[in-house]
Protein backbone atom coordinates (compact mmCIF):
# COMPACT_ATOMS: atom_id res chain seq x y z
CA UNK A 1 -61.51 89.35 -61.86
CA UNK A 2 -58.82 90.45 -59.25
CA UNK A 3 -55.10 89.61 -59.58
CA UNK A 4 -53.84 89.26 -56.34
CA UNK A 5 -49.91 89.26 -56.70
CA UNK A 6 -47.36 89.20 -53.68
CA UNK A 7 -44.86 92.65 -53.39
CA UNK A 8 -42.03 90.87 -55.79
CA UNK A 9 -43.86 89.83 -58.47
CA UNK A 10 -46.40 93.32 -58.14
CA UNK A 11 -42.92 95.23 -58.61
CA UNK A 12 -41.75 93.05 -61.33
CA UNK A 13 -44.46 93.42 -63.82
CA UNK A 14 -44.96 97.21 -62.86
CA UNK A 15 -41.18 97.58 -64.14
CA UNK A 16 -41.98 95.15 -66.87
CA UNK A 17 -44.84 97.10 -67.76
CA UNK A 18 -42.77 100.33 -67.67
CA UNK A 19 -40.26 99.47 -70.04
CA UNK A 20 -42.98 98.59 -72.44
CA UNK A 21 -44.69 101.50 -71.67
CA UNK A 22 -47.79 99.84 -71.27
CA UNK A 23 -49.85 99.60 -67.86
CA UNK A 24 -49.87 97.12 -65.66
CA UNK A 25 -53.12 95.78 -66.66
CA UNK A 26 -51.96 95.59 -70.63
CA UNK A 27 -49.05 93.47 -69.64
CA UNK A 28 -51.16 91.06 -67.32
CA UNK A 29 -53.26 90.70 -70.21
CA UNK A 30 -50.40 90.10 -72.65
CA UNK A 31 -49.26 87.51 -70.65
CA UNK A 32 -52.45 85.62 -69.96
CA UNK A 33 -52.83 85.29 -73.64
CA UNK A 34 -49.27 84.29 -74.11
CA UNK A 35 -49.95 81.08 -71.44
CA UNK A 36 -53.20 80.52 -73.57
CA UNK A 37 -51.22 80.24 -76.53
CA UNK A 38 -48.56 78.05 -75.59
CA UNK A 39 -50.60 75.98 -74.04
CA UNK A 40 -52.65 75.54 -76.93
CA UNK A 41 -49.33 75.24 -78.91
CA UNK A 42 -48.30 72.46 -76.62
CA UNK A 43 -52.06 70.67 -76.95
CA UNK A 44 -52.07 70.51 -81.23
CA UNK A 45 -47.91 68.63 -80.93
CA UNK A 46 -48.72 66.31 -77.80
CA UNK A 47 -51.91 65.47 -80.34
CA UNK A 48 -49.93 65.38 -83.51
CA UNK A 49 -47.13 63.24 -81.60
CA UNK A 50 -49.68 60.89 -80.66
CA UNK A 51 -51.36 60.43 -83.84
CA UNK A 52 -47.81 59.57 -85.76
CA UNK A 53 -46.65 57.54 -83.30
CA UNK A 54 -49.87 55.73 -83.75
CA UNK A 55 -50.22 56.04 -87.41
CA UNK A 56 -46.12 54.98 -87.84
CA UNK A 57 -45.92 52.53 -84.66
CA UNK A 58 -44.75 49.52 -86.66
CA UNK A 59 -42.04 51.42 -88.63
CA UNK A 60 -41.09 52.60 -85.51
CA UNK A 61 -41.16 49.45 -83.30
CA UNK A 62 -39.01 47.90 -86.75
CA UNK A 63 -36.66 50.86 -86.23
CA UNK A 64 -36.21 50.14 -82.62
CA UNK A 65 -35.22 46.89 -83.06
């Protein structure tokens, strides 16, 4: 795979990565995973959300009222 990043955001990571002192490729990786994750994260509570609002929907509609 090739990252193909514009001058800013090529300089940004490279002194991102620097301050870690970690390459450029480590932090690219780092935050691919961290996207993964919270995207994952935000999957499971849409899911749970959806399953007690169905599982508590005429509590809540009584609430509501």
């Amino acid at each position: 795979m090739t990252l193909r990043l514009d001058e800013q955001d090529q300089e940004a990571l490279k002194e991102r990565a620097a301050a870690e002192g970690i390459s450029m490729q480590e932090a690219a990786r780092r935050a691919v995973r961290d996207y993964v994750a919270k995207s994952e994260h935000r999957s499971r509570v849409s899911k749970a959300t959806e399953l007690i609002l169905d599982v508590h929907a005429e509590a809540i509609e009584r609430l509501g009222k």
